[in-house]
C-alpha atoms as a PDB file:
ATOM      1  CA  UNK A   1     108.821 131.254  99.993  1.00  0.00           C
ATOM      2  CA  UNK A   2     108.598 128.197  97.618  1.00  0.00           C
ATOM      3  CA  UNK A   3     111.607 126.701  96.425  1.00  0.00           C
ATOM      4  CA  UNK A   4     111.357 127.400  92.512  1.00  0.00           C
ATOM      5  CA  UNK A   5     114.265 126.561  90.562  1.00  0.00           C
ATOM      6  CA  UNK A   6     114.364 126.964  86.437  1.00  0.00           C
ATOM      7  CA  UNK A   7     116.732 125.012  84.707  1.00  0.00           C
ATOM      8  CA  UNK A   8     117.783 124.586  81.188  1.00  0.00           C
ATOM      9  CA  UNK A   9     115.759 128.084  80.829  1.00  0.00           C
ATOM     10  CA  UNK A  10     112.481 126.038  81.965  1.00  0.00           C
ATOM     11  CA  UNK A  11     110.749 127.431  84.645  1.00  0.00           C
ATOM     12  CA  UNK A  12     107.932 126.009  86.754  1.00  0.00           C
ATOM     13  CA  UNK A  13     104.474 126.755  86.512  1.00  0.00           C
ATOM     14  CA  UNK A  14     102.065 127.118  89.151  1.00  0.00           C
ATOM     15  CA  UNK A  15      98.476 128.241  88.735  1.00  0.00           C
ATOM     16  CA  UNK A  16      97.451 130.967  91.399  1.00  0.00           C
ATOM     17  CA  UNK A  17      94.668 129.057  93.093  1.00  0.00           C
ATOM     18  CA  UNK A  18      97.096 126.324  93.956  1.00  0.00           C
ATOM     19  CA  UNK A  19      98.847 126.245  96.942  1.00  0.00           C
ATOM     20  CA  UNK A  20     102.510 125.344  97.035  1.00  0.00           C
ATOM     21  CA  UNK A  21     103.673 125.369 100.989  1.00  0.00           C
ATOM     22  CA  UNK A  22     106.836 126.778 101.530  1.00  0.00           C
ATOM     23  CA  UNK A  23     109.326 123.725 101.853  1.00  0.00           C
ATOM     24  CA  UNK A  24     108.422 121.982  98.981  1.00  0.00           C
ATOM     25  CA  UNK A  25     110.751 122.356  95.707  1.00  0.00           C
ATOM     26  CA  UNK A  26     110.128 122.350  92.656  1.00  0.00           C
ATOM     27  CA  UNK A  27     112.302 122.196  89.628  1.00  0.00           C
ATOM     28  CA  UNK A  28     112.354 122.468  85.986  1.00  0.00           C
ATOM     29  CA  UNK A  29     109.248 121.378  83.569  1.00  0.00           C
ATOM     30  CA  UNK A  30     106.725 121.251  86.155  1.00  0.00           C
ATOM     31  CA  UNK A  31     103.209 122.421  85.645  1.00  0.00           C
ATOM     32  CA  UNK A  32     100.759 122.589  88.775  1.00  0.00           C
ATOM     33  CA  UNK A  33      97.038 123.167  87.346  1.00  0.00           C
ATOM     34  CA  UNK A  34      93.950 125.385  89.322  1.00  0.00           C
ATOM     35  CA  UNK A  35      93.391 124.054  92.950  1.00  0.00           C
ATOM     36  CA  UNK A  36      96.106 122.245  93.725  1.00  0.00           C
ATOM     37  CA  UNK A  37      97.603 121.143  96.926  1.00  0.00           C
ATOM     38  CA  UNK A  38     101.077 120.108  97.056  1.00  0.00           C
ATOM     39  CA  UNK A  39     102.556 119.414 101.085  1.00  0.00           C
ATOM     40  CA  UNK A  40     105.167 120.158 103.270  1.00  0.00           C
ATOM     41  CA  UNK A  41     108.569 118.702 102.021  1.00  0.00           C
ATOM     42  CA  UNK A  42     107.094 117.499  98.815  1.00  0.00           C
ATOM     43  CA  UNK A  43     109.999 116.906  95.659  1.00  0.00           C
ATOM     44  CA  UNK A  44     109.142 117.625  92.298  1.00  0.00           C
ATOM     45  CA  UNK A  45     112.281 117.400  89.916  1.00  0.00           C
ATOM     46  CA  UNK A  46     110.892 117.871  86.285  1.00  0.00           C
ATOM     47  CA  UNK A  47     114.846 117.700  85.430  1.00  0.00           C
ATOM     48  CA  UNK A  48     114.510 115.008  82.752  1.00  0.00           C
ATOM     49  CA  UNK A  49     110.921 115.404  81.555  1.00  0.00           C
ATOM     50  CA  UNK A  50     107.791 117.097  82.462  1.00  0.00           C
ATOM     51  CA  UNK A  51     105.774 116.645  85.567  1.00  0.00           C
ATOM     52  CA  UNK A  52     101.976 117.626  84.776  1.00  0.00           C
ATOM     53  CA  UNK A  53      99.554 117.815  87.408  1.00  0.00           C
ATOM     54  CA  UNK A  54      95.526 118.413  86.987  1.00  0.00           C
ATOM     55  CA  UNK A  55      92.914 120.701  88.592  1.00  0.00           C
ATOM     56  CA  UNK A  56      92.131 119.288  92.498  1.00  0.00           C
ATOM     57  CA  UNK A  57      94.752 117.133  92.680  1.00  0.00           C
ATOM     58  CA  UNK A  58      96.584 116.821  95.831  1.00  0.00           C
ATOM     59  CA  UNK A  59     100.725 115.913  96.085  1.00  0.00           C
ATOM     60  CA  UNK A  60     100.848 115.283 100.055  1.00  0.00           C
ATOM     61  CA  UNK A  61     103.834 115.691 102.332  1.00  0.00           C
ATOM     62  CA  UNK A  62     107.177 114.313 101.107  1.00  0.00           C
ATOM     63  CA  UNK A  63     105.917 112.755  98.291  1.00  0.00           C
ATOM     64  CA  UNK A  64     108.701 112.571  95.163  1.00  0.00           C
ATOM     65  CA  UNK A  65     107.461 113.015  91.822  1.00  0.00           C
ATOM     66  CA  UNK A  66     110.922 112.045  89.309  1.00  0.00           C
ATOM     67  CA  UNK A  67     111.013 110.405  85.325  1.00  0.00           C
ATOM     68  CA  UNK A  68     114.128 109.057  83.581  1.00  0.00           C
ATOM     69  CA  UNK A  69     114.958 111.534  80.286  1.00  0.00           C
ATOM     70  CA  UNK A  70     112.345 112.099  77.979  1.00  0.00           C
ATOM     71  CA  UNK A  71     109.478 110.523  80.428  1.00  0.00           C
ATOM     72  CA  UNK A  72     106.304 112.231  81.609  1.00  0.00           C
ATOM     73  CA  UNK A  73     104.864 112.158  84.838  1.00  0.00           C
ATOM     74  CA  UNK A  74     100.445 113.164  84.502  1.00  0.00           C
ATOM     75  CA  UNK A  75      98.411 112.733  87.417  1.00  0.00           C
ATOM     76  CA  UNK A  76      95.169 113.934  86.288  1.00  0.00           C
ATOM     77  CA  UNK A  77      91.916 115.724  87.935  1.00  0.00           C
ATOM     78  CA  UNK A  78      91.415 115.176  91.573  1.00  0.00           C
ATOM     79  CA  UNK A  79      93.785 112.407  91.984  1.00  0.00           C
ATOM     80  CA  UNK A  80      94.894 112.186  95.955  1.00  0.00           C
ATOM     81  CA  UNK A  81      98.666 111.143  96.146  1.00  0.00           C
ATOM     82  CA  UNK A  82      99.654 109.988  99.688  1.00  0.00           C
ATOM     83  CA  UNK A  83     102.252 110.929 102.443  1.00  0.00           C
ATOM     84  CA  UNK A  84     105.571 109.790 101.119  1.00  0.00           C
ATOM     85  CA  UNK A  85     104.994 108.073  97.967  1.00  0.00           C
ATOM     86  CA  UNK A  86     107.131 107.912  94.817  1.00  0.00           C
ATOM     87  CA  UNK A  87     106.211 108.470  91.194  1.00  0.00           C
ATOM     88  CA  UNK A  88     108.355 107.704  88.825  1.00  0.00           C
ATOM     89  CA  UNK A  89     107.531 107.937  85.269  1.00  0.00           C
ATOM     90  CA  UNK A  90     103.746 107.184  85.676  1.00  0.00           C
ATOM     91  CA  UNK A  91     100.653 108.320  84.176  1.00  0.00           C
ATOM     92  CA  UNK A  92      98.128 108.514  86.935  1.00  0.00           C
ATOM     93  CA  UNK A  93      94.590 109.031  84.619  1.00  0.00           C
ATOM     94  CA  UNK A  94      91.703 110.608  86.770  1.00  0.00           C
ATOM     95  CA  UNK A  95      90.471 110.297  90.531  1.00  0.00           C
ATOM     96  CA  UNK A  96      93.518 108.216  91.358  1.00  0.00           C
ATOM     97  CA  UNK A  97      94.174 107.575  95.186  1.00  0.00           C
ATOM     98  CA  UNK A  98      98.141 106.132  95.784  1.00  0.00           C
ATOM     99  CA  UNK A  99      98.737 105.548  99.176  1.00  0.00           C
ATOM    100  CA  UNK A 100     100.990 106.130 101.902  1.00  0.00           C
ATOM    101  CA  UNK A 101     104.433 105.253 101.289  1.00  0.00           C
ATOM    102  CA  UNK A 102     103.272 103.586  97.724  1.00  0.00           C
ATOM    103  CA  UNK A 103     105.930 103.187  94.961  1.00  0.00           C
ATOM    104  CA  UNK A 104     104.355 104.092  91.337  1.00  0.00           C
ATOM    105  CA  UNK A 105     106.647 102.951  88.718  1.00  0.00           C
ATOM    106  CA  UNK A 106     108.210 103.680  85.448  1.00  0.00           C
ATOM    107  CA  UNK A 107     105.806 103.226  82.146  1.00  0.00           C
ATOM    108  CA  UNK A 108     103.053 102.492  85.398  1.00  0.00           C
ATOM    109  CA  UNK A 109      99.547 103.789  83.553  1.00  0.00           C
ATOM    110  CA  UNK A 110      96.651 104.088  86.626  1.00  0.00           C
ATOM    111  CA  UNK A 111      93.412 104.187  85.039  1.00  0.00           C
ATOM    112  CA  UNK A 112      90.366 106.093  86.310  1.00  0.00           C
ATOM    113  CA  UNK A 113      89.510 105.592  89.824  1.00  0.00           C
ATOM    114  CA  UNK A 114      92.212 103.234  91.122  1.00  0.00           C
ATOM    115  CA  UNK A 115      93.288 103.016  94.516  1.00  0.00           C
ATOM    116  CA  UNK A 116      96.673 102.127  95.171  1.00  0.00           C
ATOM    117  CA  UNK A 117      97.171 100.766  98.793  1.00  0.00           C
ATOM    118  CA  UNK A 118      99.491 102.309 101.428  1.00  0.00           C
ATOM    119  CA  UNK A 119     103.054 100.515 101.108  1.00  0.00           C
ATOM    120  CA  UNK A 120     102.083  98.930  97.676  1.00  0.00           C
ATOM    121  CA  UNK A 121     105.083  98.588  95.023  1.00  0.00           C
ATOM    122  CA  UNK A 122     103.294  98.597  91.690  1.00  0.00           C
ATOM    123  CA  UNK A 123     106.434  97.765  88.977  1.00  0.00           C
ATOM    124  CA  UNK A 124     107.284  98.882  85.924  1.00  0.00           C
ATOM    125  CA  UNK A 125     105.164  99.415  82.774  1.00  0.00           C
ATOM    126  CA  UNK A 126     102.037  97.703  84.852  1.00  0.00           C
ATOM    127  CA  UNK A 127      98.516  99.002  83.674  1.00  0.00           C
ATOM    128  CA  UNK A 128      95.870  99.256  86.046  1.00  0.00           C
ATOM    129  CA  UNK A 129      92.395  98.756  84.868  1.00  0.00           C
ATOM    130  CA  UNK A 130      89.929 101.751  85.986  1.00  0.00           C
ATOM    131  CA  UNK A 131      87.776 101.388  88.989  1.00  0.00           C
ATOM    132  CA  UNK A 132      89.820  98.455  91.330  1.00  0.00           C
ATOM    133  CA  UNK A 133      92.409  98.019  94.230  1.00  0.00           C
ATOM    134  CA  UNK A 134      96.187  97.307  93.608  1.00  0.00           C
ATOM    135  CA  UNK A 135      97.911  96.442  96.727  1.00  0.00           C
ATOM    136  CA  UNK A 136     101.350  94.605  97.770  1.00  0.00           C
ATOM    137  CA  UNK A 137     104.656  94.077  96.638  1.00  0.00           C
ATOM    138  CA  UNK A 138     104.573  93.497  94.102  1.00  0.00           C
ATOM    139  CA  UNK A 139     101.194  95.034  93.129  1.00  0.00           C
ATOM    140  CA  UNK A 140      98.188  92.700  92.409  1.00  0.00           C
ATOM    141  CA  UNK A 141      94.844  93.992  91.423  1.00  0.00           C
ATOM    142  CA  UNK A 142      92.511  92.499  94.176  1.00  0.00           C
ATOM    143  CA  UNK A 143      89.402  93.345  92.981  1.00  0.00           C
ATOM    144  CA  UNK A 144      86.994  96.283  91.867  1.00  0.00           C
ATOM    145  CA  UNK A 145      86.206  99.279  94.184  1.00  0.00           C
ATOM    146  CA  UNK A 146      82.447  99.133  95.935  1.00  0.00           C
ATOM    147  CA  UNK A 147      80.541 102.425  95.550  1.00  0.00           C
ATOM    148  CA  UNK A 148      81.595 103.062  99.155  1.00  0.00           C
ATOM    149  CA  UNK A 149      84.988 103.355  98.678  1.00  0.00           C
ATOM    150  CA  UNK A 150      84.750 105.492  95.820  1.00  0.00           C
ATOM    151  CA  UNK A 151      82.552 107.758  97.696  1.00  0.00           C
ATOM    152  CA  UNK A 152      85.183 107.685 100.452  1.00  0.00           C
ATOM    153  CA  UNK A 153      87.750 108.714  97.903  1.00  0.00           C
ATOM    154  CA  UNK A 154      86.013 112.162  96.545  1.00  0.00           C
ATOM    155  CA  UNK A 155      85.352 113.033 100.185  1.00  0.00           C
ATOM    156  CA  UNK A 156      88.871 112.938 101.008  1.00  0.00           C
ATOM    157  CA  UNK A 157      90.261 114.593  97.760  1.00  0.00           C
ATOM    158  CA  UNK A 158      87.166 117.165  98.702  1.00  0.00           C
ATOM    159  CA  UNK A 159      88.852 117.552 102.213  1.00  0.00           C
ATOM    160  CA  UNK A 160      91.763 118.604 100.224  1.00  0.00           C
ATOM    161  CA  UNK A 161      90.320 121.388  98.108  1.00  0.00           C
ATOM    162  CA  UNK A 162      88.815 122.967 101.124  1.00  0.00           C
ATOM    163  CA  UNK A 163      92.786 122.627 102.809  1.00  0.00           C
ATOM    164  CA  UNK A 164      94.082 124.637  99.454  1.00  0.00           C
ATOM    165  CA  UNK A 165      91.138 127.399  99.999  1.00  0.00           C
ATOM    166  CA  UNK A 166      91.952 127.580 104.002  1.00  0.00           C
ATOM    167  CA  UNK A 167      95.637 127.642 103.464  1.00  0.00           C
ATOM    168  CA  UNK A 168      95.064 131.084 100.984  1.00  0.00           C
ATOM    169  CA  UNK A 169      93.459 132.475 103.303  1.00  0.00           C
ATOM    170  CA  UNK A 170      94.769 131.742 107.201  1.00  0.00           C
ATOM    171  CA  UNK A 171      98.080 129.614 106.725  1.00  0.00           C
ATOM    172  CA  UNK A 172     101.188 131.821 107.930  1.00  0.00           C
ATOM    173  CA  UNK A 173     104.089 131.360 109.962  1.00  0.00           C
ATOM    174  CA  UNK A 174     104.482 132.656 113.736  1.00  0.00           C
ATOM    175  CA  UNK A 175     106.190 131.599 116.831  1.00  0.00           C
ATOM    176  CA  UNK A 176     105.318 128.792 118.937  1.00  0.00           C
ATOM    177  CA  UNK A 177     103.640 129.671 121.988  1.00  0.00           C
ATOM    178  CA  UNK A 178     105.537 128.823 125.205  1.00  0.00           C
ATOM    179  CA  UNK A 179     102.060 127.176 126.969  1.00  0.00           C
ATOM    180  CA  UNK A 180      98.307 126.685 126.279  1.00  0.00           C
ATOM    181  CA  UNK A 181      96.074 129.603 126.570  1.00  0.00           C
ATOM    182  CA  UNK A 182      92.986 129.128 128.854  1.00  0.00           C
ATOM    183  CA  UNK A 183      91.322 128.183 126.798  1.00  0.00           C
ATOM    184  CA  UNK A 184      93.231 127.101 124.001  1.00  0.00           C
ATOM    185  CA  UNK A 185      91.402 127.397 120.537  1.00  0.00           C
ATOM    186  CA  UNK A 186      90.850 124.096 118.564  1.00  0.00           C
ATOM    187  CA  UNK A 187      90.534 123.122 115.081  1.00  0.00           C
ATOM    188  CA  UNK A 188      86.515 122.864 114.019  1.00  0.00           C
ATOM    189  CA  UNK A 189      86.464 120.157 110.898  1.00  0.00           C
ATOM    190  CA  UNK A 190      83.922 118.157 109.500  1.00  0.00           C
ATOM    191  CA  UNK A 191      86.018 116.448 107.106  1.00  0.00           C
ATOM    192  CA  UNK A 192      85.863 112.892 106.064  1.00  0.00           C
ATOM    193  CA  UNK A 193      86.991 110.034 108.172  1.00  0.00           C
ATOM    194  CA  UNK A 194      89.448 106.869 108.139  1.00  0.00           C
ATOM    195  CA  UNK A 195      87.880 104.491 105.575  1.00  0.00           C
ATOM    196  CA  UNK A 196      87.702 102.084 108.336  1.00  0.00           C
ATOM    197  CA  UNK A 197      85.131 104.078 110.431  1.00  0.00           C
ATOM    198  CA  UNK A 198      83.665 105.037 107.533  1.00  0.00           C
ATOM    199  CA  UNK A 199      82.422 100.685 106.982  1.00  0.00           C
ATOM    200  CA  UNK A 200      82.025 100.909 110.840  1.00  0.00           C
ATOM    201  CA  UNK A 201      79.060 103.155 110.139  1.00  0.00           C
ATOM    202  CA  UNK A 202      77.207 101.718 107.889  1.00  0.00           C
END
């Protein structure tokens, strides 16, 4: 069961083709939109101000979503928000990738189509042009995506849509088995892959 907790007499929403797994919380003003994914462990305290997120967007294990009083958190459509990172008061626009472990700001905007790199820090009221790479700490825009790497990004946010569908429909909990079956049954994906095989192969 989902930990849903109203406060102030504001109750979360959650549309019923998202999926919510069952240790992530979720307080207050928070609105999760058709065909989301939102991980294991994953905080979102909508305590102080509202935390919006759009159709196909994905909120990955023990990520933290939090906003000082009065601020919004938006992450629009199909934005991919990595394991363990923070967003604090940020407006994430469209088709946003924020890496692993990436700190997103107060008064941050993202435009469309950034891609914030794993362990960046991107500071307070920065603004991110659409379409380019911040990375470091603190964040610097390096330069523009190439066609690849945007490609890369809607096949891994696409990865995620088909994770919300499978978890509907097979996800449930059971007991560990105590050894392998003979033979064991193994996961069949053809997902996409690490962006750096992905230049390997072409």
């Amino acid at each position: 069961m989902v930990k849903v907790y109203a406060i102030d007499g504001v109750t979360p929403v959650v549309n019923p083709t998202a999926f919510v797994h069952p240790t992530a919380s979720l307080i207050g003003d928070v609105v999760i939109g058709p065909e989301c994914y939102v991980g294991p462990g994953a905080s979102i305290r909508a305590d102080f101000g509202r935390f919006e997120m759009g159709p196909g967007s994905n909120f990955q294990d023990n990520c933290t979503a939090h906003g000082f009083s009065g601020e919004d958190i938006i992450i629009g459509e199909n934005c991919n928000i990595g394991h363990g990172a923070v967003i604090h008061g940020a407006v994430l626009q469209d088709r946003v990738l924020v890496g692993m472990n990436a700190v997103v700001m107060d008064g941050v905007v993202l435009h469309d189509d950034v891609l914030v790199a794993a362990l960046a820090f991107v500071p307070a009221a920065m603004e991110v042009p659409p379409g380019v790479i911040a990375a470091g700490t603190p964040a610097k825009i390096l330069r523009e995506l190439t066609d690849e790497e945007k490609q890369w990004k809607v096949a891994g946010n696409r990865d995620y849509h088909n994770l919300t569908m499978r978890c509907h429909a097979t996800l449930n909990e059971v007991e560990a088995l105590t050894e392998l079956d003979s033979p064991h049954p193994r996961l069949k994906m053809q997902g996409s892959k690490p962006l750096y095989k992905t230049r390997e192969d072409t």
